[in-house]
N, C-alpha and C. Protein backbone atom coordinates (compact mmCIF):
# COMPACT_ATOMS: atom_id res chain seq x y z
N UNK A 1 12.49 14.77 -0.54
CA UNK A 1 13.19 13.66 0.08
C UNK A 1 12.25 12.83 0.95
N UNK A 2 11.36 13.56 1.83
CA UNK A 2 10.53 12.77 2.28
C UNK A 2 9.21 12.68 2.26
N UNK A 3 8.71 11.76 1.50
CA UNK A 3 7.26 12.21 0.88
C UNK A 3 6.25 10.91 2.18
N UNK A 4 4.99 11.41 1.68
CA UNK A 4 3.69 10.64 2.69
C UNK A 4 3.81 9.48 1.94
N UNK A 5 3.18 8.75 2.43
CA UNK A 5 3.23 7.46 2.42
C UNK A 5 1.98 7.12 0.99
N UNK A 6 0.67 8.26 1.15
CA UNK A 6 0.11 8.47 -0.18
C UNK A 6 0.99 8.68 -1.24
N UNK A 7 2.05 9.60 -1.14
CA UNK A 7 2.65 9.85 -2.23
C UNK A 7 3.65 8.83 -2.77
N UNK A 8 3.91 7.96 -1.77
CA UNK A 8 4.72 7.04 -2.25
C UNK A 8 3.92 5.99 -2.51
N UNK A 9 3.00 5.69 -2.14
CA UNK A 9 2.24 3.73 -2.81
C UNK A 9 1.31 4.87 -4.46
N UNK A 10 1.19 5.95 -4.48
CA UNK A 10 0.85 6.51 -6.26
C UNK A 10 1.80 6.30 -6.98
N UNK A 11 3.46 6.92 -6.73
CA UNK A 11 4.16 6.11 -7.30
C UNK A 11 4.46 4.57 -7.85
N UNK A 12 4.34 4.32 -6.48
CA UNK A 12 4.42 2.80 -7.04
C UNK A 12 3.14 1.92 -7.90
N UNK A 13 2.25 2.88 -7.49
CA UNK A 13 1.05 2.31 -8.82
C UNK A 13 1.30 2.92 -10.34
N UNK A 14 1.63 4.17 -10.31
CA UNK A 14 2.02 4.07 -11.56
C UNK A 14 3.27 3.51 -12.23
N UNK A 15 4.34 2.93 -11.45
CA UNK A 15 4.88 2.22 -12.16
C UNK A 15 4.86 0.52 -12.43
N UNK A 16 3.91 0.49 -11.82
CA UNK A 16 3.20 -1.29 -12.17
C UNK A 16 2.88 -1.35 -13.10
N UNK A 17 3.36 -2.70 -13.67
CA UNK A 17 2.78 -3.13 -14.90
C UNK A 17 2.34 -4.39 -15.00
N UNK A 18 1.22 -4.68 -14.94
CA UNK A 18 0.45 -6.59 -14.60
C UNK A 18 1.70 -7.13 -15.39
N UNK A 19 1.40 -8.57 -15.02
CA UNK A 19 2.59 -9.80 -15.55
C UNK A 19 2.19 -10.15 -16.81
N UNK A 20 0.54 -9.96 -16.47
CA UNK A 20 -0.34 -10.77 -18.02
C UNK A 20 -1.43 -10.06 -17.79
N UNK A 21 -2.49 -10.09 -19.30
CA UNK A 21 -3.27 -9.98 -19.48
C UNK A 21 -4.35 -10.90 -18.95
N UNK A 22 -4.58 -10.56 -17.35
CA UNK A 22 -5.48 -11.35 -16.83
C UNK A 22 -7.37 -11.21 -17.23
N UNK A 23 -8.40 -12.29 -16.43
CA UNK A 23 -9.35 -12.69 -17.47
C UNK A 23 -10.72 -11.84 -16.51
N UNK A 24 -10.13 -11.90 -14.66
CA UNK A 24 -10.84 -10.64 -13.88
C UNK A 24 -9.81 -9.82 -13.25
N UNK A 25 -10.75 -8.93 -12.36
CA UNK A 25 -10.30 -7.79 -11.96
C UNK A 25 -9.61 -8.19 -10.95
N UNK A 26 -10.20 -9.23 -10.26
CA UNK A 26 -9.79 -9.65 -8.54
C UNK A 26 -7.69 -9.73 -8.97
N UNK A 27 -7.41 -10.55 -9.84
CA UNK A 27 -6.40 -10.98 -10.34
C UNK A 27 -5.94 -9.70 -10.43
N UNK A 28 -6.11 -8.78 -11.01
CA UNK A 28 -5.29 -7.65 -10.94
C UNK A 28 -4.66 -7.17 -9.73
N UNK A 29 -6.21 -6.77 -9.01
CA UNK A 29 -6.31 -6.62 -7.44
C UNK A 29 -4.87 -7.17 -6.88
N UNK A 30 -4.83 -8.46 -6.85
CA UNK A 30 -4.02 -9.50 -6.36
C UNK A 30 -2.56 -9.15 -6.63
N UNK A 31 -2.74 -8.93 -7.95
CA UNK A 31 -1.15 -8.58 -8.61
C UNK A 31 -0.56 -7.23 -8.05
N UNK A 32 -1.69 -6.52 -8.47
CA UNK A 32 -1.26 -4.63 -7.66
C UNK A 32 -1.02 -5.21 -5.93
N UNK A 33 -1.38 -5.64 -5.29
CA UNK A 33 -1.55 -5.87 -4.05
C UNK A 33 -0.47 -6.43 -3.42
N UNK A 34 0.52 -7.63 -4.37
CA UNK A 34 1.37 -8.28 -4.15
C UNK A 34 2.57 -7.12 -4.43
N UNK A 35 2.25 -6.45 -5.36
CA UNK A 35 3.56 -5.45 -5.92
C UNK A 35 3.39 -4.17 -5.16
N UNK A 36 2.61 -3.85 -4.47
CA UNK A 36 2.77 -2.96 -3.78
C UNK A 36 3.61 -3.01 -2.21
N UNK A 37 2.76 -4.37 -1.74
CA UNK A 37 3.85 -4.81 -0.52
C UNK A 37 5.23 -5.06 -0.65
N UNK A 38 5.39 -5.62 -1.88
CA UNK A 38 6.75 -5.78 -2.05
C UNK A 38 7.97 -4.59 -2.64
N UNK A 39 7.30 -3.63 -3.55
CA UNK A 39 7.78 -2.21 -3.03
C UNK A 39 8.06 -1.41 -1.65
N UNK A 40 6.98 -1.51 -1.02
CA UNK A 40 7.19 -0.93 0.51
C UNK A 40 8.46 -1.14 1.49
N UNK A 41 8.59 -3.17 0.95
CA UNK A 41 9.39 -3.80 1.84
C UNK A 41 10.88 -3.10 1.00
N UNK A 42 11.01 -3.08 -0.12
CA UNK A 42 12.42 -2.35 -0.57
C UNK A 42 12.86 -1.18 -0.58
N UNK A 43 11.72 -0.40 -0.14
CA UNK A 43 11.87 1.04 -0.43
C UNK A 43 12.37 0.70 1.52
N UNK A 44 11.79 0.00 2.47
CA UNK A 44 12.42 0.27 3.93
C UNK A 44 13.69 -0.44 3.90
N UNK A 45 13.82 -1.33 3.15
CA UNK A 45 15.11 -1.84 3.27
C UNK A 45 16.36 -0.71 2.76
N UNK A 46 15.88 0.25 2.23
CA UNK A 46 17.12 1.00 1.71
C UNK A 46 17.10 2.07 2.51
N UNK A 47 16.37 2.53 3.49
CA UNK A 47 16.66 3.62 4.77
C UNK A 47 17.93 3.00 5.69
N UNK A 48 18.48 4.20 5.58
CA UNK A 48 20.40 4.55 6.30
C UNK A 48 19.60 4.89 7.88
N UNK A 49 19.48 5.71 7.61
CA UNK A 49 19.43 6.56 8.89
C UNK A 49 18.33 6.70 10.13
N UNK A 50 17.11 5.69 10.05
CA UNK A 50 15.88 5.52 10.46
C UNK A 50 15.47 4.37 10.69
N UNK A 51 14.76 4.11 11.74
CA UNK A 51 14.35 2.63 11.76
C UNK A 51 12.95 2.35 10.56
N UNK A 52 13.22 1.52 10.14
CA UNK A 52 11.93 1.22 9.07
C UNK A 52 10.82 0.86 9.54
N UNK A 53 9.82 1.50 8.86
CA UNK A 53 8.78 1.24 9.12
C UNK A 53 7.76 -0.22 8.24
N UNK A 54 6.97 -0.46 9.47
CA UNK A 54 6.45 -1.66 8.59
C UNK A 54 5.24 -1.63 8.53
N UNK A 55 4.39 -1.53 6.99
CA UNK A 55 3.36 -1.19 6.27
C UNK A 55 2.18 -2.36 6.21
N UNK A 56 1.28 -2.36 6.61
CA UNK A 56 0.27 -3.62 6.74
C UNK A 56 -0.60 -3.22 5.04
N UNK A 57 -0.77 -4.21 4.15
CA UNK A 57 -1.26 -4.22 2.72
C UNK A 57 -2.11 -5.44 2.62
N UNK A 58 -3.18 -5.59 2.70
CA UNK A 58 -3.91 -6.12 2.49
C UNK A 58 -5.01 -6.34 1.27
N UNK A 59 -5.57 -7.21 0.79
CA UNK A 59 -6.80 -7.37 0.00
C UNK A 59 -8.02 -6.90 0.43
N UNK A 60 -8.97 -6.65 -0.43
CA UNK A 60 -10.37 -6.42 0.39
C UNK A 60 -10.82 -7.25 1.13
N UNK A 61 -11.72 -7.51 2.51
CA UNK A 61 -12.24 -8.42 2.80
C UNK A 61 -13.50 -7.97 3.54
N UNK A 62 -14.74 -8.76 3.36
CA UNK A 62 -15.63 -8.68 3.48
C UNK A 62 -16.33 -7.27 2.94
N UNK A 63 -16.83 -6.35 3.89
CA UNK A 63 -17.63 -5.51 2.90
C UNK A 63 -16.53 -3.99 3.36
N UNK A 64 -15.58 -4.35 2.82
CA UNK A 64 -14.15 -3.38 3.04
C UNK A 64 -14.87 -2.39 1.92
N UNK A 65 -14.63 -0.78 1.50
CA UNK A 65 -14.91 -0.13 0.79
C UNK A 65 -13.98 0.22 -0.28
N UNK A 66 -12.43 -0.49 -0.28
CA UNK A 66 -11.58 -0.40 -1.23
C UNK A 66 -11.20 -1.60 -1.28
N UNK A 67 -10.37 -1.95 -2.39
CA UNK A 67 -10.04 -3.40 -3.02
C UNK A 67 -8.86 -3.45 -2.62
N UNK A 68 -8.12 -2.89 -2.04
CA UNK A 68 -6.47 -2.69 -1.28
C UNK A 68 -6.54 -1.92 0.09
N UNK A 69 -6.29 -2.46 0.57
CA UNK A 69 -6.16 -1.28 2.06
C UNK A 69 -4.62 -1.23 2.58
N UNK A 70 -4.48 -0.38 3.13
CA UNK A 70 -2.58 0.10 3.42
C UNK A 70 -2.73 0.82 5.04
N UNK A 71 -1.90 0.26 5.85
CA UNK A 71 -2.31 0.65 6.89
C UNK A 71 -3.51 1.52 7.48
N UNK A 72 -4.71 0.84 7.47
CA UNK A 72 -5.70 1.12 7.85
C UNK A 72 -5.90 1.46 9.01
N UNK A 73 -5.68 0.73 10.39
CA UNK A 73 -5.71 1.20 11.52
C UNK A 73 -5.36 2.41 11.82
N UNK A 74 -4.10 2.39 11.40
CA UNK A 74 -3.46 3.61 11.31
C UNK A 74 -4.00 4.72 10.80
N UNK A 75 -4.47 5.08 10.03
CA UNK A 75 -5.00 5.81 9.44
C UNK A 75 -6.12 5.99 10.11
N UNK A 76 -6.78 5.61 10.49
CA UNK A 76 -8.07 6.08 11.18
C UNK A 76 -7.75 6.58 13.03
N UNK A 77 -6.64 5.89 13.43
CA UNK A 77 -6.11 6.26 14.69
C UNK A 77 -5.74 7.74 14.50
N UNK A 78 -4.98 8.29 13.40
CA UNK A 78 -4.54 9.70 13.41
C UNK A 78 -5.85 10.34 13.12
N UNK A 79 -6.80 10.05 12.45
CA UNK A 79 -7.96 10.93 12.00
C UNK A 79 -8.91 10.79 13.18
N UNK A 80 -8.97 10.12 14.51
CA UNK A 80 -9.71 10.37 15.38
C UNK A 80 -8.96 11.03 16.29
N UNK A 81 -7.40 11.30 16.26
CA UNK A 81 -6.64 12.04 17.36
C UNK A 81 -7.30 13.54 16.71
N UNK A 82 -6.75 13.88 15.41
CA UNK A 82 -7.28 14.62 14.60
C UNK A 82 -8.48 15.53 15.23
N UNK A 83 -9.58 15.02 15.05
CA UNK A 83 -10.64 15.33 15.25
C UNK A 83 -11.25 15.36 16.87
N UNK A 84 -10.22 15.25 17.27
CA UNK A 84 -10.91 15.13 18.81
C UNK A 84 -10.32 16.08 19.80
């Protein structure tokens, strides 16, 4: 019932399917990127019982090490509580 937030944006990549047979990758990027935020936003819109949470999805930018990033801050805020 309640899965990580990894386990839920894998789902939603495997059920993407591009619009078209685009001509680069960035375009894909773009497409996965757009359909992933917009999963997130429906999957919080259908929580009863919890306040929703809201997911920051971004493109790569500048010399980022992945082509999508998903709450990033975040993620590194728990891995330095983590470790410290």
């Amino acid at each position: 019932m309640f899965e990580s937030l990894c386990d839920t944006v894998l789902g939603i990549v495997e059920r993407w399917i591009p619009k078209k047979k685009y001509s680069k990758e960035i375009e894909y990027r773009d497409g996965l990127t757009e359909f992933i935020r917009n999963e997130l936003k429906r999957r919080q819109q259908d929580i009863l019982f919890s306040t929703p949470k809201k997911h920051r999805v971004k493109k790569e930018a500048g010399r980022a090490h992945a082509d999508i990033e998903i709450d990033v801050n975040k993620l590194y805020r728990r891995l330095a509580q983590t470790l410290l």
